[in-house]
N, C-alpha and C. Protein backbone atom coordinates (compact mmCIF):
# COMPACT_ATOMS: atom_id res chain seq x y z
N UNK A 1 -3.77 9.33 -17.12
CA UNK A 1 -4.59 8.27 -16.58
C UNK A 1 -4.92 8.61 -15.12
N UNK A 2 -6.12 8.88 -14.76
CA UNK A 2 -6.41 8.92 -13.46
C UNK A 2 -6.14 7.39 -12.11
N UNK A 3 -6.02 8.36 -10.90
CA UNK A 3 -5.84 6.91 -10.00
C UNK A 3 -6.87 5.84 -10.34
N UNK A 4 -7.72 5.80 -10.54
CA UNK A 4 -8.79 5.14 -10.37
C UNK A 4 -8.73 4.20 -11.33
N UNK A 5 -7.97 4.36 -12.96
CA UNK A 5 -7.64 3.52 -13.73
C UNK A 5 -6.30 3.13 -13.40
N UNK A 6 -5.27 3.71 -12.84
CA UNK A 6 -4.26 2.84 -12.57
C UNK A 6 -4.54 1.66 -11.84
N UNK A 7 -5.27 1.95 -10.61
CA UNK A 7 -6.17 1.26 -9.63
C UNK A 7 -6.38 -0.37 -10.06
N UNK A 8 -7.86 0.34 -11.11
CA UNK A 8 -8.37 -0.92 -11.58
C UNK A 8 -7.26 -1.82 -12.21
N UNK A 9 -6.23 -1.34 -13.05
CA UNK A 9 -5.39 -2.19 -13.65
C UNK A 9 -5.04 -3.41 -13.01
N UNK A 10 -4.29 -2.84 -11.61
CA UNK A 10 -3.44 -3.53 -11.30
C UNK A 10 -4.12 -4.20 -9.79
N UNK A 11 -5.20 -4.35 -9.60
CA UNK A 11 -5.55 -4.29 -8.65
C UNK A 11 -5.96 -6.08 -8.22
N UNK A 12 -6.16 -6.22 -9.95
CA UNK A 12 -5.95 -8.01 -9.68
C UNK A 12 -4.76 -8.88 -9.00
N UNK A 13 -3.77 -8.01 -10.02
CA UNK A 13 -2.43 -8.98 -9.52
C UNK A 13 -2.02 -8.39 -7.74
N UNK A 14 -2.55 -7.89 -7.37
CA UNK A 14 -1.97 -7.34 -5.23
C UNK A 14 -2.01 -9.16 -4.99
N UNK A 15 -1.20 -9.35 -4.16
CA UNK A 15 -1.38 -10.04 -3.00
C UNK A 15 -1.77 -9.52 -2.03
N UNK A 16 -2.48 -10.83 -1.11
CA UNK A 16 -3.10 -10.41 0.32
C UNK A 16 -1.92 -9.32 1.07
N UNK A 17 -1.00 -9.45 0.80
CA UNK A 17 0.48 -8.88 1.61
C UNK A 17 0.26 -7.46 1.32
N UNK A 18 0.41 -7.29 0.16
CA UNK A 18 0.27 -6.09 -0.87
C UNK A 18 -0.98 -5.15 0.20
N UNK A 19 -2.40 -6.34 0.49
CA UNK A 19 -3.06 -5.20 0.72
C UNK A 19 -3.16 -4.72 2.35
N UNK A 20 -2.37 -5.86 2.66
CA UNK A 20 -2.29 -5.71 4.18
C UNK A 20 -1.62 -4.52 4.33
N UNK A 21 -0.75 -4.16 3.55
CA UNK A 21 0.18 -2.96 3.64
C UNK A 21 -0.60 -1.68 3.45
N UNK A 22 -0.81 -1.66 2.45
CA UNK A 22 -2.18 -0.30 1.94
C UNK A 22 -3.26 -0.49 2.96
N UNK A 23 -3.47 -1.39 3.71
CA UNK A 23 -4.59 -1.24 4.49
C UNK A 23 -3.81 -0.34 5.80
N UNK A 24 -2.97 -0.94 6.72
CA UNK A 24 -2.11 -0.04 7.31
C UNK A 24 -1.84 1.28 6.92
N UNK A 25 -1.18 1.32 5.73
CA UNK A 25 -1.01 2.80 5.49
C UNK A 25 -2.34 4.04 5.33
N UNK A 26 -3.28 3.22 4.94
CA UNK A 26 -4.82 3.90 4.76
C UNK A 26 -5.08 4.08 6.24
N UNK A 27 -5.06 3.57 6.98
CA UNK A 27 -5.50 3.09 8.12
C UNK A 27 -4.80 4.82 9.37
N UNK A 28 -3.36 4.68 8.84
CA UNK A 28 -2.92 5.59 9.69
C UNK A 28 -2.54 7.05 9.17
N UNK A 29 -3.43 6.97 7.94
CA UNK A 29 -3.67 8.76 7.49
C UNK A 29 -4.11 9.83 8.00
N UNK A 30 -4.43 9.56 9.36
CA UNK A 30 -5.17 10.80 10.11
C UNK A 30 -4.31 10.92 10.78
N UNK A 31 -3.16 10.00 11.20
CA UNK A 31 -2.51 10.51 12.02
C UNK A 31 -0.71 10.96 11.60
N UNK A 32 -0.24 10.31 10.59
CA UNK A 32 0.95 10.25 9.51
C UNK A 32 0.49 10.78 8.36
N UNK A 33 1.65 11.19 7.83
CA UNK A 33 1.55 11.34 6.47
C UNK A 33 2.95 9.97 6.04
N UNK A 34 3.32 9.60 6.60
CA UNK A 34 3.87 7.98 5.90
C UNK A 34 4.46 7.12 7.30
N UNK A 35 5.31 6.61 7.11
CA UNK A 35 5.24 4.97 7.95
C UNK A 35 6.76 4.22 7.83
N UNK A 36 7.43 3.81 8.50
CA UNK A 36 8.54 3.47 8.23
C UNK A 36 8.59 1.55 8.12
N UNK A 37 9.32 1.03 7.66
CA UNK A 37 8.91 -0.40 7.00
C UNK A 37 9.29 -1.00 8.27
N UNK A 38 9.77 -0.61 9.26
CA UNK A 38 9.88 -1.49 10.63
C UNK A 38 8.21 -1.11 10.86
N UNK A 39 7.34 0.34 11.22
CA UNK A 39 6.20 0.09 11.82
C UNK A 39 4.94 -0.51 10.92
N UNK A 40 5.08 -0.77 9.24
CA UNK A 40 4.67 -1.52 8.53
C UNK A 40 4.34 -2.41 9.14
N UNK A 41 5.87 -3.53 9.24
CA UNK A 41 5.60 -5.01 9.52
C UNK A 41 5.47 -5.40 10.35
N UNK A 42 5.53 -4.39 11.72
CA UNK A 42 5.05 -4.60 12.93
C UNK A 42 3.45 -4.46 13.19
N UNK A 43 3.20 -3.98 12.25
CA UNK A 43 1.42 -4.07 11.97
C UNK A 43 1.25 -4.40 11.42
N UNK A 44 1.65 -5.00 10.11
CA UNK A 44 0.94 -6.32 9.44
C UNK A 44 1.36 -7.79 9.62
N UNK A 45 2.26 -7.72 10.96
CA UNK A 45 2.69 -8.66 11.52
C UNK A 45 3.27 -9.46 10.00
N UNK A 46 4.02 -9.13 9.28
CA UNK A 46 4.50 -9.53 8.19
C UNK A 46 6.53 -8.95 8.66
N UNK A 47 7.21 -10.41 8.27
CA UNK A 47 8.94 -10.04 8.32
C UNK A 47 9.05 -9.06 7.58
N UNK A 48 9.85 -8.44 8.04
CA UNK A 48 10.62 -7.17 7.56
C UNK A 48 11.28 -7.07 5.92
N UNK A 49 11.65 -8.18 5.91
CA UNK A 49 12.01 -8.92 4.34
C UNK A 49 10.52 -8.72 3.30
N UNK A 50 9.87 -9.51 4.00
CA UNK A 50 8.37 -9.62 3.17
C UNK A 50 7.39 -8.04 2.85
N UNK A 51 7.83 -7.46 3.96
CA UNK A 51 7.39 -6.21 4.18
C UNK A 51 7.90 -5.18 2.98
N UNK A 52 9.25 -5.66 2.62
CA UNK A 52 9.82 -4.86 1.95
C UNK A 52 9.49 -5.03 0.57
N UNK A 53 9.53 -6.33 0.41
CA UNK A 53 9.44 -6.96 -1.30
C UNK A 53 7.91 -6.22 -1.49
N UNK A 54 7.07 -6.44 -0.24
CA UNK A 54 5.83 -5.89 -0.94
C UNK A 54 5.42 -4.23 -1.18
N UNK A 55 6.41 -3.49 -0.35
CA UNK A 55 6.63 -2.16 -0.89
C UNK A 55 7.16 -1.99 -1.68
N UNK A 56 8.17 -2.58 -1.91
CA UNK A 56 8.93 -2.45 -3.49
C UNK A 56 8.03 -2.75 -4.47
N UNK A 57 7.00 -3.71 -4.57
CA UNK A 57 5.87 -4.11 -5.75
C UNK A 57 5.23 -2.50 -6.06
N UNK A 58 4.39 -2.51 -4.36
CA UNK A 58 3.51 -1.55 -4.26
C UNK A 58 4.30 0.15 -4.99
N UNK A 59 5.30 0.22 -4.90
CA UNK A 59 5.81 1.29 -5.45
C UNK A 59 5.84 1.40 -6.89
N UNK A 60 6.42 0.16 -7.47
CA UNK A 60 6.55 0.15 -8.67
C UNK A 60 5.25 -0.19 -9.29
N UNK A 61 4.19 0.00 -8.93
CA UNK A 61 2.75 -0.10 -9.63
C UNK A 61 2.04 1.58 -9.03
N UNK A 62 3.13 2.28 -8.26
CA UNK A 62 3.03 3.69 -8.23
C UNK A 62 1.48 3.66 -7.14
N UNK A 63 1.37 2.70 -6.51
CA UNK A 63 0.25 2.62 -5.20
C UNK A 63 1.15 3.41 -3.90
N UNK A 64 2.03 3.17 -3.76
CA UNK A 64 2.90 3.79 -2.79
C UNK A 64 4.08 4.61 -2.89
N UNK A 65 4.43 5.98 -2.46
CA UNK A 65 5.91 6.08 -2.49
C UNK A 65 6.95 5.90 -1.42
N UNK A 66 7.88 5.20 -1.70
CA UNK A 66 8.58 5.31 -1.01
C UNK A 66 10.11 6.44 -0.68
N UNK A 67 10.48 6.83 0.48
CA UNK A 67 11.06 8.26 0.46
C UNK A 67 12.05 7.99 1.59
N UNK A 68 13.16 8.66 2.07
CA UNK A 68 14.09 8.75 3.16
C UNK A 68 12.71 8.32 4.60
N UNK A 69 11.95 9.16 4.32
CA UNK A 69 10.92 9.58 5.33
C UNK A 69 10.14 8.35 5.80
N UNK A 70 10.08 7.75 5.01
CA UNK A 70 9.01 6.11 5.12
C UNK A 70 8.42 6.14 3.68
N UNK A 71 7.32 5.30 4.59
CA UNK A 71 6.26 4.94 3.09
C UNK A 71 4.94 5.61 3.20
N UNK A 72 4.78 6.51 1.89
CA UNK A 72 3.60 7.08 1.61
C UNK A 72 2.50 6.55 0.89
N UNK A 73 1.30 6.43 1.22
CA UNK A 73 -0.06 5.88 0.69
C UNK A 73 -0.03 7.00 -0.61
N UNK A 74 -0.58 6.94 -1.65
CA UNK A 74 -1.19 8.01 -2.82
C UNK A 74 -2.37 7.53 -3.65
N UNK A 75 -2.91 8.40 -4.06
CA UNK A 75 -4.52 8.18 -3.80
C UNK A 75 -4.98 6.92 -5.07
N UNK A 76 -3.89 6.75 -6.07
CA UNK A 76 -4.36 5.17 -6.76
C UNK A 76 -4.02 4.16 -5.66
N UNK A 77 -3.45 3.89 -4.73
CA UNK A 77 -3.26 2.92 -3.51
C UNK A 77 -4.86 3.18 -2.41
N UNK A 78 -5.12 4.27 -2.67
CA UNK A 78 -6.29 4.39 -1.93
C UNK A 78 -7.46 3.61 -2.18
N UNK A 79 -6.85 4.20 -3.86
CA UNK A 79 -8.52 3.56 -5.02
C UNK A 79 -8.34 1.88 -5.08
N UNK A 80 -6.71 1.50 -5.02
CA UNK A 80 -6.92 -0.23 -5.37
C UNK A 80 -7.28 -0.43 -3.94
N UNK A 81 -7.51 0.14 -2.43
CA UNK A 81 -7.78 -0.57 -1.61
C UNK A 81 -9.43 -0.28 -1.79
N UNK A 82 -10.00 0.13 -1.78
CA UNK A 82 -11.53 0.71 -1.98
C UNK A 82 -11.93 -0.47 -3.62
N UNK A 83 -11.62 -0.76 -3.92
CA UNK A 83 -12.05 -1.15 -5.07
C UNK A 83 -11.55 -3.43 -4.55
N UNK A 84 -10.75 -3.37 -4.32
CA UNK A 84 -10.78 -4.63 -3.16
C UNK A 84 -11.97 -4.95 -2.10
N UNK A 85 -12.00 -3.82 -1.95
CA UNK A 85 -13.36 -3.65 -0.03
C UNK A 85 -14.28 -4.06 -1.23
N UNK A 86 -14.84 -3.24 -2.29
CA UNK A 86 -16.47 -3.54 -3.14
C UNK A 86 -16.18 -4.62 -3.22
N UNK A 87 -14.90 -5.58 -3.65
CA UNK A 87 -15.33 -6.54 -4.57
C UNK A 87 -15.14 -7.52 -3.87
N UNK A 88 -14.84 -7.75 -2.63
CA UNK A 88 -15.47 -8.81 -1.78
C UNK A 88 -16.34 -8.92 -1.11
């Protein structure tokens, strides 16, 4: 299954939280290759708690990985944020 259909799947059920996160992580790809869940929620101005539950979602719908290293964007997290942007 390509990103783009994982994407579409799941791209209904994100919360705003969900995409605040993928927007951050999209956001700081030119300069990271991932993000640690303190500088997450310090940029999505979201608790550290909340921050987490929504990486834990975002992982387990395989939009994000998470690693010792931080949190990595991967390119179906790319496609459910791009496919959010069209459809509003």
């Amino acid at each position: 299954m390509s990103s783009a259909e994982v994407a579409a799947k799941v791209v209904r059920d994100l919360e705003p939280e969900e995409f605040k996160v993928l927007n951050v992580l999209a956001s700081s790809l030119k300069d990271t290759e991932s993000l640690t869940v303190d500088h997450i929620s310090s940029k999505t101005k979201l608790h550290k708690d909340k921050a987490r539950f929504s990486i834990g979602k975002l992982n387990q719908m395989e939009l994000v990985i998470s690693t010792n290293r931080g949190v990595s964007l991967v390119s179906a997290g790319l496609d459910a944020l791009a496919l959010k942007i069209l459809a509003d």
